[in-house]
Structure formats: C-alpha cells, structure tokens
C-alpha atoms as a PDB file:
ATOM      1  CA  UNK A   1    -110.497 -93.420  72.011  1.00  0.00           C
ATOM      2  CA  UNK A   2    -111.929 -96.047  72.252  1.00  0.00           C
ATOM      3  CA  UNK A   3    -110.016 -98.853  74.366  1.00  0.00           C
ATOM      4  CA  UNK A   4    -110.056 -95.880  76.613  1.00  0.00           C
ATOM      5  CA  UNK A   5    -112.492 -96.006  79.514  1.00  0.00           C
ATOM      6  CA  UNK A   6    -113.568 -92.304  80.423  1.00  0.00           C
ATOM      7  CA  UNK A   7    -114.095 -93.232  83.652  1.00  0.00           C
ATOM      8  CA  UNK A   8    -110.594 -94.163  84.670  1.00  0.00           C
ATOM      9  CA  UNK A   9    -108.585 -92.389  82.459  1.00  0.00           C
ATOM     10  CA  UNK A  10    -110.595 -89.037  82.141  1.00  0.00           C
ATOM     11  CA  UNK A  11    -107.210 -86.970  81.100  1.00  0.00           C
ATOM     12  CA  UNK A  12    -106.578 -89.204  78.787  1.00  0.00           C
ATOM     13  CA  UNK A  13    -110.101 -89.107  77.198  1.00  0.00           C
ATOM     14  CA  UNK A  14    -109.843 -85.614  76.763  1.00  0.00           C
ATOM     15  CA  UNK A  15    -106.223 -85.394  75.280  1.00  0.00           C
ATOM     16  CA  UNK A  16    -107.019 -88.018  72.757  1.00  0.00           C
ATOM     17  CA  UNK A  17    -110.040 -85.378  71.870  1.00  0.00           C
ATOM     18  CA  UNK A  18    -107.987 -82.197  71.496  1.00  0.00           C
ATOM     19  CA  UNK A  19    -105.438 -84.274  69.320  1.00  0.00           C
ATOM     20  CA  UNK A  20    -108.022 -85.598  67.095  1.00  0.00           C
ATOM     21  CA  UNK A  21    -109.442 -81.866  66.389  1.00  0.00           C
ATOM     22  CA  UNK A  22    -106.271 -80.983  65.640  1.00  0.00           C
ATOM     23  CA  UNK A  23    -105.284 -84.119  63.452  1.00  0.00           C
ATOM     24  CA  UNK A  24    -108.961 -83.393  61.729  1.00  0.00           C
ATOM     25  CA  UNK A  25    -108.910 -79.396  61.209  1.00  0.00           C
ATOM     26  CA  UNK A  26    -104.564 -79.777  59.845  1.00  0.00           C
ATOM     27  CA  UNK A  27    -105.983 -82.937  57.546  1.00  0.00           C
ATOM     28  CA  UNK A  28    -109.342 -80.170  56.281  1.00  0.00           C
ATOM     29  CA  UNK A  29    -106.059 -77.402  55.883  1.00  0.00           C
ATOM     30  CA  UNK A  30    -103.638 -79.453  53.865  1.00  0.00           C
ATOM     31  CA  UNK A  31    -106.275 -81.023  51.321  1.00  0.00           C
ATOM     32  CA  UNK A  32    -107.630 -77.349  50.860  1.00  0.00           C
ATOM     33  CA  UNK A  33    -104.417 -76.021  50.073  1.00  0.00           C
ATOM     34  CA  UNK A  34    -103.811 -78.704  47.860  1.00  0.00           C
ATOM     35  CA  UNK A  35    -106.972 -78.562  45.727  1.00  0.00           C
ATOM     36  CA  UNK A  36    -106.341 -74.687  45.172  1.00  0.00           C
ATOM     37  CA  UNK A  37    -102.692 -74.955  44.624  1.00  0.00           C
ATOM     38  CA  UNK A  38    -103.020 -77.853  42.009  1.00  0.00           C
ATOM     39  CA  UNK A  39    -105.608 -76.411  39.521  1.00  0.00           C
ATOM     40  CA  UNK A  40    -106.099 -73.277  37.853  1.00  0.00           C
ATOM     41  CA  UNK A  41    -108.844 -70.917  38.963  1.00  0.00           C
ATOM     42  CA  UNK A  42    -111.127 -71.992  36.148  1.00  0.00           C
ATOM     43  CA  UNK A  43    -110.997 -75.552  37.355  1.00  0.00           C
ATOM     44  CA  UNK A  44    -111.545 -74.738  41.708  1.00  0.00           C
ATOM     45  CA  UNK A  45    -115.284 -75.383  41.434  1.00  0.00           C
ATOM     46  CA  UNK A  46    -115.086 -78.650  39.707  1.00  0.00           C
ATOM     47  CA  UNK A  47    -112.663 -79.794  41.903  1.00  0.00           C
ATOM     48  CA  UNK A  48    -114.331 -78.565  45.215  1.00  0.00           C
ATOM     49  CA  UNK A  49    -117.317 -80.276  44.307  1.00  0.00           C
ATOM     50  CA  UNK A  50    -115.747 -83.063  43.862  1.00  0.00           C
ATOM     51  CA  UNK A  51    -114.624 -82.894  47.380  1.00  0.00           C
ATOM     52  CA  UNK A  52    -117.451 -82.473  49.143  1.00  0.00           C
ATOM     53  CA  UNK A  53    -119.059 -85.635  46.975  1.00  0.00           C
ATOM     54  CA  UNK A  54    -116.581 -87.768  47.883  1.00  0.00           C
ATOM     55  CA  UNK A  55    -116.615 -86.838  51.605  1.00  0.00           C
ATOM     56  CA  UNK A  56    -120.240 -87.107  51.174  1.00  0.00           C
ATOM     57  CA  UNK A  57    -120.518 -90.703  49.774  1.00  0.00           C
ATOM     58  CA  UNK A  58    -117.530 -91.775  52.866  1.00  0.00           C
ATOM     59  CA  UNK A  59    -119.565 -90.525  55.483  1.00  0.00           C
ATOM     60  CA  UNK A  60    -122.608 -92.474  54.210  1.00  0.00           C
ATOM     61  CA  UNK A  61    -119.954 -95.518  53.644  1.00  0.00           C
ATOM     62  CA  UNK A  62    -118.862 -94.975  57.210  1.00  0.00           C
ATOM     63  CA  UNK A  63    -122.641 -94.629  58.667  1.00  0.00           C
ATOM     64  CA  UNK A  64    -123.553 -97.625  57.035  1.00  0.00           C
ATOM     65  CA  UNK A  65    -120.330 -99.302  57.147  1.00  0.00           C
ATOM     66  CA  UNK A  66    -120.554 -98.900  61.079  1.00  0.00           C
ATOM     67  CA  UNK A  67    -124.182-100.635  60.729  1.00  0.00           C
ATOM     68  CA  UNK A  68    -123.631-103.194  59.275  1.00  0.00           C
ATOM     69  CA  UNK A  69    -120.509-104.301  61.145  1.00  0.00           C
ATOM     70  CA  UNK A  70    -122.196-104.074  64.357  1.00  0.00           C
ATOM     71  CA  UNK A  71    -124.385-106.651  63.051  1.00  0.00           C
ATOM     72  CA  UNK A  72    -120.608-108.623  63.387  1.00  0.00           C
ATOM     73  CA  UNK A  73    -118.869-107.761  66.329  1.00  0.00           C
ATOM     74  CA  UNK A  74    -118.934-106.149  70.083  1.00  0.00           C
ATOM     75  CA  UNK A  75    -119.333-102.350  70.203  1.00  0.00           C
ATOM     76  CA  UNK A  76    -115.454-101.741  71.091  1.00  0.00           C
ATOM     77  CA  UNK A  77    -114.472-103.658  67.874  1.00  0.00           C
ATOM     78  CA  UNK A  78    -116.362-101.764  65.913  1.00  0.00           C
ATOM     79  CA  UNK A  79    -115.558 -98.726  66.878  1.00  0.00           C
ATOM     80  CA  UNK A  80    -111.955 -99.746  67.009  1.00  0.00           C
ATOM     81  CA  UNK A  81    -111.662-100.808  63.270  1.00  0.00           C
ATOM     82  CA  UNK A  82    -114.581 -97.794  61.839  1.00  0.00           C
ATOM     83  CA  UNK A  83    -112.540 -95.158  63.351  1.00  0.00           C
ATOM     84  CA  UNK A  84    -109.427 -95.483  61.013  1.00  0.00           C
ATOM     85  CA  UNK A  85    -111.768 -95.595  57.603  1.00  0.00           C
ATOM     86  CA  UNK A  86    -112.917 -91.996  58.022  1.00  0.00           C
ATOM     87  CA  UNK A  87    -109.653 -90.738  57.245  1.00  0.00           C
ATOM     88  CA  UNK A  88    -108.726 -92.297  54.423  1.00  0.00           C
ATOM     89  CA  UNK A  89    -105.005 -90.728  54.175  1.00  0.00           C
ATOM     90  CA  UNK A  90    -104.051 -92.758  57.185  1.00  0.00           C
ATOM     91  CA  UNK A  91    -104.864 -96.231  55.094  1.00  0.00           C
ATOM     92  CA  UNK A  92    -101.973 -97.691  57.471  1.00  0.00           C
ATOM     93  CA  UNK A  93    -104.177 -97.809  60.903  1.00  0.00           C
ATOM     94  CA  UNK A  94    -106.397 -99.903  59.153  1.00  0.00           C
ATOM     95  CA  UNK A  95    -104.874-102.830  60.689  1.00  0.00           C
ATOM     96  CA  UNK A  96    -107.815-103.940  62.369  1.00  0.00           C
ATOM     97  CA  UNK A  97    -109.056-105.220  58.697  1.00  0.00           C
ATOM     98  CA  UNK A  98    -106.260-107.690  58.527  1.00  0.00           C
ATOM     99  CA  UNK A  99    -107.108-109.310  61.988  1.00  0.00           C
END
C-alpha cells in the first residue's frame, strides 16, 4: 500500500485494504485456534496472556521501530520495510532489511 498512490490508482488502494483485513482477521483466526487446540484447558489463560504480551511489546517495537527509522530514510521507505515486521509469520517480505 504503499508504492501505491491513492490518487491514481484509487481501486487499487482500496483492494489492497479489503485484502489486508482479510489477511489480518484469517492470521487473528488461525493463531486462536492454535493456542486452544495445543494446550489443555488448564493451561488457555497462561497461554492467552502470553499472546496479548507479545503482541503488546511488537506493537510498541513497531511504534518505535517506525520512529526511529524515519530518523533514516524517506517516508515511502519506511513504510515500505515497517509494514512487513507487524506480521511476524510472513518473516519472508522482510526483504527490504537485506537492501
């Protein structure tokens, strides 16, 4: 989304939107059924929290991670290479690292 300039390519703006929902909410599905499909009952709350604190910590990773390489390079860069490292499970789009 973002090499893509709303202005010219509005459609294309708003189809790289709905996929991303979709990509996000199937991504928040899968790792809930797999937390509550690979523990017993007795261990669902440890392993929740342990969800949200790790989501927690790479938002605040990403916030300030996206700070700090601003500091570095042009808005579209930045956004280009912070965009892949807040979904971890998709370490292979971090290509942008490598550059």
């Amino acid at each position: 989304m973002a090499s893509i300039d709303p202005k010219m390519h509005l459609t294309g703006m708003a189809l790289a939107a709905v996929l991303l929902g979709f990509s996000s909410a199937t991504q928040d599905i899968v790792i809930d059924a797999y937390r509550i499909e690979s523990a017993e009952p007795e261990l669902q709350a440890l392993l929740s929290a342990t969800y949200i604190a790790g989501y927690r910590i790479a938002m605040l990773v990403a916030g300030a991670g996206g700070l700090k390489l601003a500091a570095y390079f042009a808005r579209r860069k930045r956004l280009m290479c912070t965009a892949p490292g807040s979904r971890p499970i998709c370490a292979c789009q971090r290509s942008c690292w490598l550059e």
